[in-house]
PDB file of N, CA and C in Angstrom:
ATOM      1  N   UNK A   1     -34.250 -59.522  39.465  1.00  0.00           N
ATOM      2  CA  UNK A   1     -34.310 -59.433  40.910  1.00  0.00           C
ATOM      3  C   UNK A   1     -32.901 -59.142  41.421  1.00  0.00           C
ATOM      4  N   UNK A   2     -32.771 -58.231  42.152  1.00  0.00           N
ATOM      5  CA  UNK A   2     -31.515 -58.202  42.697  1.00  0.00           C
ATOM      6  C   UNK A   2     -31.369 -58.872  43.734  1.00  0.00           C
ATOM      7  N   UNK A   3     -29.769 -59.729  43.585  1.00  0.00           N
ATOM      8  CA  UNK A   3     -29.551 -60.644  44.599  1.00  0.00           C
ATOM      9  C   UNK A   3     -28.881 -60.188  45.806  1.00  0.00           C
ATOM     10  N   UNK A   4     -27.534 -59.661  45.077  1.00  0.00           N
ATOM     11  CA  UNK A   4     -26.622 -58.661  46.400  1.00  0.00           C
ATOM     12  C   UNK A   4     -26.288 -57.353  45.516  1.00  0.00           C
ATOM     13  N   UNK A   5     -25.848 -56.855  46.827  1.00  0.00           N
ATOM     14  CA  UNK A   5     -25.004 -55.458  46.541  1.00  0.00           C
ATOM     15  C   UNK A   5     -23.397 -55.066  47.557  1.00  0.00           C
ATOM     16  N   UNK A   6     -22.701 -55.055  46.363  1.00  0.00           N
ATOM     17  CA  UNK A   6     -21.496 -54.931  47.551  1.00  0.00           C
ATOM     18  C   UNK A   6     -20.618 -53.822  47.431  1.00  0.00           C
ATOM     19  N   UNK A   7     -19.747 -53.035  48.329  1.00  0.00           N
ATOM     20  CA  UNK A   7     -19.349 -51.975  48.157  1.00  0.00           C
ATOM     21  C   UNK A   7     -18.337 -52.283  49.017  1.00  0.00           C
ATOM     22  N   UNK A   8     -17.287 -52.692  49.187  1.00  0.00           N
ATOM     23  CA  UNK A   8     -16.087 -52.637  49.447  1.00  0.00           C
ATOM     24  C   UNK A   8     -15.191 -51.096  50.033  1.00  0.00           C
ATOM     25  N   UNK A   9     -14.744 -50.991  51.170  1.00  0.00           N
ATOM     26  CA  UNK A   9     -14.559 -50.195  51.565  1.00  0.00           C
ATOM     27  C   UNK A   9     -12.983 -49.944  50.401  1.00  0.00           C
ATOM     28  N   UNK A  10     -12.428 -50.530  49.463  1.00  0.00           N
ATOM     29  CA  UNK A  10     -11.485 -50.717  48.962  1.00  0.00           C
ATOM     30  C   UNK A  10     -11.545 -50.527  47.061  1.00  0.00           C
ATOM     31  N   UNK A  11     -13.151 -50.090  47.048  1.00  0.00           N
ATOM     32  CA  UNK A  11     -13.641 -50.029  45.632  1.00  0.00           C
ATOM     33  C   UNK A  11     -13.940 -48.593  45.172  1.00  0.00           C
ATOM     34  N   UNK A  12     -12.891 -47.172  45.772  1.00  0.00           N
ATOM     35  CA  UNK A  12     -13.363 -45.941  45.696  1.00  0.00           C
ATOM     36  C   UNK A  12     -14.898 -45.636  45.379  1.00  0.00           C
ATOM     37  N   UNK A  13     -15.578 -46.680  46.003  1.00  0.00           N
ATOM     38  CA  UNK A  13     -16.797 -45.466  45.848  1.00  0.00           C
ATOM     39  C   UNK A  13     -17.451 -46.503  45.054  1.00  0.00           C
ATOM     40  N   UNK A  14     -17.240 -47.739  44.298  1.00  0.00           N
ATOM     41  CA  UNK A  14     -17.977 -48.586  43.427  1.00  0.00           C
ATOM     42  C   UNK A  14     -18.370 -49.408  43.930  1.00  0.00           C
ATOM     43  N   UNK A  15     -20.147 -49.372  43.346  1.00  0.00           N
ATOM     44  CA  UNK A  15     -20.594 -50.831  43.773  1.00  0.00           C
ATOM     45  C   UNK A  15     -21.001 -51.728  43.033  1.00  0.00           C
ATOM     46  N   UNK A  16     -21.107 -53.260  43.798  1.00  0.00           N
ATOM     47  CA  UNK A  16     -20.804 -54.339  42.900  1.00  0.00           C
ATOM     48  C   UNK A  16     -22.107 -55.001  43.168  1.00  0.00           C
ATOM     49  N   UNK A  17     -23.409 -55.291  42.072  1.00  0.00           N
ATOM     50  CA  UNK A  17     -24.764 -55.474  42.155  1.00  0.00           C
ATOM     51  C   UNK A  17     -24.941 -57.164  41.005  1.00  0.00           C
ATOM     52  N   UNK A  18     -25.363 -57.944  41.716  1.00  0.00           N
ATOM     53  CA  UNK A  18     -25.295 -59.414  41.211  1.00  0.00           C
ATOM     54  C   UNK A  18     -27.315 -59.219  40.981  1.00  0.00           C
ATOM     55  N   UNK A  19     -27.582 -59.353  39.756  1.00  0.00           N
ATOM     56  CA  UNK A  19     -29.001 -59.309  39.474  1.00  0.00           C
ATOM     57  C   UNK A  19     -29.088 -60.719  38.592  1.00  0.00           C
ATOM     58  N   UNK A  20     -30.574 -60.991  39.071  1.00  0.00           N
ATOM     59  CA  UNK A  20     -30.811 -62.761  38.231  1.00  0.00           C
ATOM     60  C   UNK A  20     -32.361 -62.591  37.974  1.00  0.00           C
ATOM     61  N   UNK A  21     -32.792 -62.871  36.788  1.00  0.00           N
ATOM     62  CA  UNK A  21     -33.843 -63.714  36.140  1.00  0.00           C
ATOM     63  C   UNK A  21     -33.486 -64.815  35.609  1.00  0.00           C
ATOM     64  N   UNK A  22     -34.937 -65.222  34.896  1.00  0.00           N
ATOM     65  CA  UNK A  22     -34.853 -66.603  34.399  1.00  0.00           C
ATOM     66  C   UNK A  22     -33.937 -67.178  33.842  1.00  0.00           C
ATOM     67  N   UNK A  23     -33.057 -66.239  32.879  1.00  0.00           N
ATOM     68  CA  UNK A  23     -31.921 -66.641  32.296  1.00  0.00           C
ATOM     69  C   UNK A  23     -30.450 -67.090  32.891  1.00  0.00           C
ATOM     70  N   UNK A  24     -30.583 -66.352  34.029  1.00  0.00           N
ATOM     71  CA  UNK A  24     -29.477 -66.090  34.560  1.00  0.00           C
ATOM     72  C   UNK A  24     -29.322 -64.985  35.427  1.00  0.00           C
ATOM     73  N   UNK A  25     -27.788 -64.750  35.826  1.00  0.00           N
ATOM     74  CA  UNK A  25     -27.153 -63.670  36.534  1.00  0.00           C
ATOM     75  C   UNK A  25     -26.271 -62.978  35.705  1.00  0.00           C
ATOM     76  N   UNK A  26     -26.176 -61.629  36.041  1.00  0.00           N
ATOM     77  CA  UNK A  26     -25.412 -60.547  35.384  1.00  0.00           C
ATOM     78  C   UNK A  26     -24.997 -60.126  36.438  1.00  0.00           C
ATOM     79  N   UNK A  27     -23.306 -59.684  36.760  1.00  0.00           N
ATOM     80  CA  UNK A  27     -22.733 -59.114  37.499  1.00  0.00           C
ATOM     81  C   UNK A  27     -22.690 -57.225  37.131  1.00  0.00           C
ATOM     82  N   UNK A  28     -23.443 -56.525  37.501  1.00  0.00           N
ATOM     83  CA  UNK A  28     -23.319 -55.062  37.707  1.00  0.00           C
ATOM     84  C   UNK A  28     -22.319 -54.241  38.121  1.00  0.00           C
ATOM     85  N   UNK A  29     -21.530 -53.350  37.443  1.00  0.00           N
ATOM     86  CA  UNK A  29     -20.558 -52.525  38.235  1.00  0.00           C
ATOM     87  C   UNK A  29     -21.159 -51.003  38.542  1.00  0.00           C
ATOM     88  N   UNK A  30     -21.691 -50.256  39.506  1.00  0.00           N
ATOM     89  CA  UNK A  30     -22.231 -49.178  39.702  1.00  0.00           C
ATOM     90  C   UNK A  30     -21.200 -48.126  39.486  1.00  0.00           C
ATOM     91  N   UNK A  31     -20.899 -47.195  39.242  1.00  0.00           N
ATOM     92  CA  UNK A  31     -20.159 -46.006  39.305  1.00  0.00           C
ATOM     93  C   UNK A  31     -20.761 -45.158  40.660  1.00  0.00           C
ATOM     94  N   UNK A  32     -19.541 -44.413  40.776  1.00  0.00           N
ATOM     95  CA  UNK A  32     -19.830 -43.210  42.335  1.00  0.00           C
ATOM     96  C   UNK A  32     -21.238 -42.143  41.794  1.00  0.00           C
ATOM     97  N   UNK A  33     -20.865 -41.924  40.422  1.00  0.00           N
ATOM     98  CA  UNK A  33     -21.980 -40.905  39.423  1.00  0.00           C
ATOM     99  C   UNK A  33     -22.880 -41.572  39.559  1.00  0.00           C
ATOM    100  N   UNK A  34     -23.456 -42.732  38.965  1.00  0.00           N
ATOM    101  CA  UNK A  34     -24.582 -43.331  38.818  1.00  0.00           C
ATOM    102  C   UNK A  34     -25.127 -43.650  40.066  1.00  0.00           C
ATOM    103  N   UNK A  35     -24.298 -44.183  41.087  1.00  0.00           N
ATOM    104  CA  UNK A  35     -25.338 -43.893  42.524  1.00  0.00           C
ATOM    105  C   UNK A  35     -25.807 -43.005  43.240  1.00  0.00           C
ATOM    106  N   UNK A  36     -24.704 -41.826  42.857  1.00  0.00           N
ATOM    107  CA  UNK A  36     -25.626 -40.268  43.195  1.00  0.00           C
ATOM    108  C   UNK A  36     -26.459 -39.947  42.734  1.00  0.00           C
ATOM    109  N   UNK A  37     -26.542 -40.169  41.330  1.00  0.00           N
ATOM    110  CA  UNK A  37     -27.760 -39.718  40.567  1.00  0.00           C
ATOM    111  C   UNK A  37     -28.946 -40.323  40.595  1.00  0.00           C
ATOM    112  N   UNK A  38     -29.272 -42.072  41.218  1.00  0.00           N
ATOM    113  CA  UNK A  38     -30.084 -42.948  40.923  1.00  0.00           C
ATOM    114  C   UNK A  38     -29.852 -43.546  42.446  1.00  0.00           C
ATOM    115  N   UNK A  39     -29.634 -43.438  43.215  1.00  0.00           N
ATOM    116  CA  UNK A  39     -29.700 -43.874  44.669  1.00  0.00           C
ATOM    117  C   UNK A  39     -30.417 -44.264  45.427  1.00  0.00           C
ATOM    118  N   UNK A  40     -31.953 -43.966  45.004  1.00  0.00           N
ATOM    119  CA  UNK A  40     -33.098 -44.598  45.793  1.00  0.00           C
ATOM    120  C   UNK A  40     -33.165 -45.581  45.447  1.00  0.00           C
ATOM    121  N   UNK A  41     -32.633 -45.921  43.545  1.00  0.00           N
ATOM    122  CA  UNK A  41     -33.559 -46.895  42.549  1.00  0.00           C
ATOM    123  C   UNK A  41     -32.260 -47.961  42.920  1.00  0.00           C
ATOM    124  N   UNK A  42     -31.018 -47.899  43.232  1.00  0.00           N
ATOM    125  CA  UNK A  42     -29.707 -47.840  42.970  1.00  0.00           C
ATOM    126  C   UNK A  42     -29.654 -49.244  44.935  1.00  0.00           C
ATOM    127  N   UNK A  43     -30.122 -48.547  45.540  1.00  0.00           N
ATOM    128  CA  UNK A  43     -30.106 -49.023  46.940  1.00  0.00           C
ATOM    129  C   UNK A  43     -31.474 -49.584  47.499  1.00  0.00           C
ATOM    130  N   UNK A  44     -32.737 -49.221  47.158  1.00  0.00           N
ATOM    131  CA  UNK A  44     -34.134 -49.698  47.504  1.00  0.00           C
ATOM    132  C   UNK A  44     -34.243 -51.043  46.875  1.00  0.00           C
ATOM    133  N   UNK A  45     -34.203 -50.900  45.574  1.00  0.00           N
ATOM    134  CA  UNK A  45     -35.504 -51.849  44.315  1.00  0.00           C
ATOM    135  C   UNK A  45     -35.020 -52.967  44.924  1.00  0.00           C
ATOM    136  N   UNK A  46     -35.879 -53.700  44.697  1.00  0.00           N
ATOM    137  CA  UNK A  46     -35.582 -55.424  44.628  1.00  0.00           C
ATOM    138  C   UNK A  46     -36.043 -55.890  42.921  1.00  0.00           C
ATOM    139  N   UNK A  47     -36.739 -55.592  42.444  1.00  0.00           N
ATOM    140  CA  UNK A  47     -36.831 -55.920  41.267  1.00  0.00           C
ATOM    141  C   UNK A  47     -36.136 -54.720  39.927  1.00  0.00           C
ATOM    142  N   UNK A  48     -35.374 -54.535  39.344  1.00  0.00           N
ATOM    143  CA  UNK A  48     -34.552 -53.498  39.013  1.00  0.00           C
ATOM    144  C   UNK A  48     -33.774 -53.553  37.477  1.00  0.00           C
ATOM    145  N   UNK A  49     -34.290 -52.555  36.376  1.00  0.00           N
ATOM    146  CA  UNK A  49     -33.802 -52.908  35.379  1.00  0.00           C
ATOM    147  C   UNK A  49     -32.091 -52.270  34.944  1.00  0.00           C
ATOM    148  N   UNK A  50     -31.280 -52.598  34.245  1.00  0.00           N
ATOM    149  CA  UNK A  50     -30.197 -52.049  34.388  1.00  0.00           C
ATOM    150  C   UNK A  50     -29.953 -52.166  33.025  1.00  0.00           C
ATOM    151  N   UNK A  51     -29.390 -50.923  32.265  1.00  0.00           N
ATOM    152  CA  UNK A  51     -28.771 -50.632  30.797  1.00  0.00           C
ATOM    153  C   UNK A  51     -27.439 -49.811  31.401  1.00  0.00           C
ATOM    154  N   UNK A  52     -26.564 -50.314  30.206  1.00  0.00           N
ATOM    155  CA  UNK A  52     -25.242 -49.398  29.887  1.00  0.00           C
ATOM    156  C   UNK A  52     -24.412 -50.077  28.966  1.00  0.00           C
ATOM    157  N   UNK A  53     -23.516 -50.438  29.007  1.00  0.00           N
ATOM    158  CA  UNK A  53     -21.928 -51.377  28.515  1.00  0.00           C
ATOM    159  C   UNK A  53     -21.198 -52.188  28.820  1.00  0.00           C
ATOM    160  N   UNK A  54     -21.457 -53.253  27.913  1.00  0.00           N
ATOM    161  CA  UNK A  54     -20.665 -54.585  28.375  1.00  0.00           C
ATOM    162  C   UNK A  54     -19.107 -54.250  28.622  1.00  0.00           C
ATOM    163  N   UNK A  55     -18.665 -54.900  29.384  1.00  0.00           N
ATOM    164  CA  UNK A  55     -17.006 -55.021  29.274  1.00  0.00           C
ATOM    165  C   UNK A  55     -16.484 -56.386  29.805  1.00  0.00           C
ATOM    166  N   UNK A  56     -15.899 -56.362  28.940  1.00  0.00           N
ATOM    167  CA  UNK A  56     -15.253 -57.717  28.910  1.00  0.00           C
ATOM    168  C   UNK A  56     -13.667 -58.289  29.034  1.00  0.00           C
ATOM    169  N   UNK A  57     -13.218 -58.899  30.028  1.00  0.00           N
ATOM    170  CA  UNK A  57     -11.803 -59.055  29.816  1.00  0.00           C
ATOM    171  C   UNK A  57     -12.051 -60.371  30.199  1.00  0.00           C
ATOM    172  N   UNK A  58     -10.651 -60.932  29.773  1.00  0.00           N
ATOM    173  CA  UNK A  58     -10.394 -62.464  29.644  1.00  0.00           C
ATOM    174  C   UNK A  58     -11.631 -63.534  30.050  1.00  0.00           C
ATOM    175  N   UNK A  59     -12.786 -63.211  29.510  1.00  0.00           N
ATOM    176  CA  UNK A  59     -13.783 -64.306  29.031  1.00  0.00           C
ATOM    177  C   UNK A  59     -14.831 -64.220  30.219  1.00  0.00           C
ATOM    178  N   UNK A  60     -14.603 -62.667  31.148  1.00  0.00           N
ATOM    179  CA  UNK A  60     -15.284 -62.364  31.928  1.00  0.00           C
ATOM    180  C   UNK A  60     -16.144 -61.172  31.829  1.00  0.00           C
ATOM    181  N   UNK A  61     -17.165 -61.625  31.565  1.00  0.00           N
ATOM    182  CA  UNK A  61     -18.264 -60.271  31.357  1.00  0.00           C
ATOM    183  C   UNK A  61     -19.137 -59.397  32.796  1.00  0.00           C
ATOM    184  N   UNK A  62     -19.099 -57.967  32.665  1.00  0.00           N
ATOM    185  CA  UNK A  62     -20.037 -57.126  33.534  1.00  0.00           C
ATOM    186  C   UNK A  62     -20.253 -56.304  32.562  1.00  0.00           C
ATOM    187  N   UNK A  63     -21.576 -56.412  33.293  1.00  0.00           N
ATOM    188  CA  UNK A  63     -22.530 -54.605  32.771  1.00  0.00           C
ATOM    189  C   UNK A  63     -22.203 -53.213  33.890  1.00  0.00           C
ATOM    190  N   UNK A  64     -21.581 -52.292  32.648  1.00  0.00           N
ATOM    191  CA  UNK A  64     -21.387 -51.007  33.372  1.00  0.00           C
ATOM    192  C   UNK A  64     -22.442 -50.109  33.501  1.00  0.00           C
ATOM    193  N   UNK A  65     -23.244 -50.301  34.321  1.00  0.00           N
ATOM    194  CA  UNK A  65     -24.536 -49.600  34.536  1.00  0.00           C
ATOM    195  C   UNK A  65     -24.369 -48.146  33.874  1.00  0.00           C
ATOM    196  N   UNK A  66     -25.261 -47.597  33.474  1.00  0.00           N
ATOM    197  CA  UNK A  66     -25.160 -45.965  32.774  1.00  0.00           C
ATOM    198  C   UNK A  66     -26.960 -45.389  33.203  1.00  0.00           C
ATOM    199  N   UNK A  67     -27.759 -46.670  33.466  1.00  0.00           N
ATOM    200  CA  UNK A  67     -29.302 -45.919  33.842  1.00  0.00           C
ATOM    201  C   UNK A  67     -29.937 -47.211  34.560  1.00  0.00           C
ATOM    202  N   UNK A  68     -30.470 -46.975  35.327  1.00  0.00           N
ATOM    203  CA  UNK A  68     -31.927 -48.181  36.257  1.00  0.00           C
ATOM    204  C   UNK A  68     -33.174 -47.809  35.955  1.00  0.00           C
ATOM    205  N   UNK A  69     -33.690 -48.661  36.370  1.00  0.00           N
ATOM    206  CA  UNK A  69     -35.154 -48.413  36.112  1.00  0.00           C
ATOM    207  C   UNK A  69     -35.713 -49.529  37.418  1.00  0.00           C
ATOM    208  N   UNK A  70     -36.254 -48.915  38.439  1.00  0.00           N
ATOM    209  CA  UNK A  70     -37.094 -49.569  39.591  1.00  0.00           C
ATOM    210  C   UNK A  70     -38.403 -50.006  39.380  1.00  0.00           C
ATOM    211  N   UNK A  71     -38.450 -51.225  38.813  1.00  0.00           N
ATOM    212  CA  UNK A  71     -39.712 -52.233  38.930  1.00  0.00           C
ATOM    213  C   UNK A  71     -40.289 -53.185  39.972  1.00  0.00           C
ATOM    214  N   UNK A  72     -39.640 -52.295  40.961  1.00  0.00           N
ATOM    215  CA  UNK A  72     -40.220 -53.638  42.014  1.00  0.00           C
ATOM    216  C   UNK A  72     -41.568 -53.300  41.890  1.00  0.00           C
ATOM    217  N   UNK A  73     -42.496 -51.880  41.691  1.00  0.00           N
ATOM    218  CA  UNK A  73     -44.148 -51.721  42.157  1.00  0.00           C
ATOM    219  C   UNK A  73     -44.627 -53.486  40.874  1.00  0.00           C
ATOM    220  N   UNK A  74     -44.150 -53.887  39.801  1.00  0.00           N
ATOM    221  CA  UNK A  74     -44.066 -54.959  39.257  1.00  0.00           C
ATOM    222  C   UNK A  74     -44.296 -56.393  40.128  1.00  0.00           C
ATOM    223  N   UNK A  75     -43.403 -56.282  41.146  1.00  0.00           N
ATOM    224  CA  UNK A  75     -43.899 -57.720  42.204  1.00  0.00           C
ATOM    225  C   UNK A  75     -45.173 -58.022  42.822  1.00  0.00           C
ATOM    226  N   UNK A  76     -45.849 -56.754  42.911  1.00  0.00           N
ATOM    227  CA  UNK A  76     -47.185 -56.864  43.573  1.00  0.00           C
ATOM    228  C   UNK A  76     -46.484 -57.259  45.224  1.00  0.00           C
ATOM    229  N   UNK A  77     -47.178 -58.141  45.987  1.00  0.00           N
ATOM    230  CA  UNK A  77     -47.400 -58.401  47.417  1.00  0.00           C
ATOM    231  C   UNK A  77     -46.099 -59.664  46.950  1.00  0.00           C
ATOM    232  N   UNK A  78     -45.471 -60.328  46.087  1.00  0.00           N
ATOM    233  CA  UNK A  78     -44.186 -60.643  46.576  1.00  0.00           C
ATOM    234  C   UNK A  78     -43.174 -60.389  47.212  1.00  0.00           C
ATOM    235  N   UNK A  79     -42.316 -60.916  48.112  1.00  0.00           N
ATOM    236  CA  UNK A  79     -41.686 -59.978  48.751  1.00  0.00           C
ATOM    237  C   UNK A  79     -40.425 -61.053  48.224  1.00  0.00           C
ATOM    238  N   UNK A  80     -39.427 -59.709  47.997  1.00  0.00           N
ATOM    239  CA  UNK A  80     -37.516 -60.653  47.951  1.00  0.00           C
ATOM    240  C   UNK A  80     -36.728 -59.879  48.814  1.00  0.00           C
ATOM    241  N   UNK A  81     -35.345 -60.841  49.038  1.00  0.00           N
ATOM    242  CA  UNK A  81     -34.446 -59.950  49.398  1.00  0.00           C
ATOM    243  C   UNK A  81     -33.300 -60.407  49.280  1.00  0.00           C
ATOM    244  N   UNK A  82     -32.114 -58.671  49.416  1.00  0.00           N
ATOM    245  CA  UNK A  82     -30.750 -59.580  49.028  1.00  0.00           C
ATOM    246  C   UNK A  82     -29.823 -59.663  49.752  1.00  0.00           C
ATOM    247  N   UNK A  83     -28.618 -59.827  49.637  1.00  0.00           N
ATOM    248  CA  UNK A  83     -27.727 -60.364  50.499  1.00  0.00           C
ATOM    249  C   UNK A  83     -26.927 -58.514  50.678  1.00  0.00           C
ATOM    250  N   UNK A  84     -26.886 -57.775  51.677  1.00  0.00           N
ATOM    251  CA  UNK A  84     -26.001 -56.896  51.795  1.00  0.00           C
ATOM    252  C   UNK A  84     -24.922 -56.908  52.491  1.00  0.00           C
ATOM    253  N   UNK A  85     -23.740 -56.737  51.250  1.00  0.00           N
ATOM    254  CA  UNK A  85     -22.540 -56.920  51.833  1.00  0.00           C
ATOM    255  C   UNK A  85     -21.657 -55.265  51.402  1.00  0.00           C
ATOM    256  N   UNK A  86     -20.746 -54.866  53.073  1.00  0.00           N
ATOM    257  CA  UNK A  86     -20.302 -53.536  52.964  1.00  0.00           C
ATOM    258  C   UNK A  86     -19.058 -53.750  53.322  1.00  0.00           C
TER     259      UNK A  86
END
């Protein structure tokens, strides 16, 4: 489920996507590419799958998004929502 999405007028163009299931939260880093290319799935979904590359510095992990996949039609008549911050 995606929780927020943030884009910083100070992040050339990157956005910053906090997604949580059962396990947990994964902090998302979007690229300027990957939201042009995936922008409906990228800015709409509420339920939303995300693959690419871990990166890791000093004991802090994000996923560098590289593809989405929009599963919200998955919620049925649930409804979520997230926190948008610009």
């Amino acid at each position: 489920i995606v929780i927020s999405r943030q884009m910083p007028g100070t992040s050339n163009g990157v956005m910053f996507m906090t997604l949580e299931d059962e396990t947990g939260c994964v902090n998302v880093i979007v690229r300027p590419e990957l939201l042009a290319r995936q922008r409906r799935a990228t800015l709409d979904s509420q339920l939303l799958a995300a693959s690419g590359v871990w990166q890791v510095v000093s004991d802090v992990r994000h996923l560098v998004a590289q593809h989405f996949e929009d599963l919200t039609p998955l919620l049925g008549g649930l409804r979520t929502s997230s926190r948008e911050f610009h």
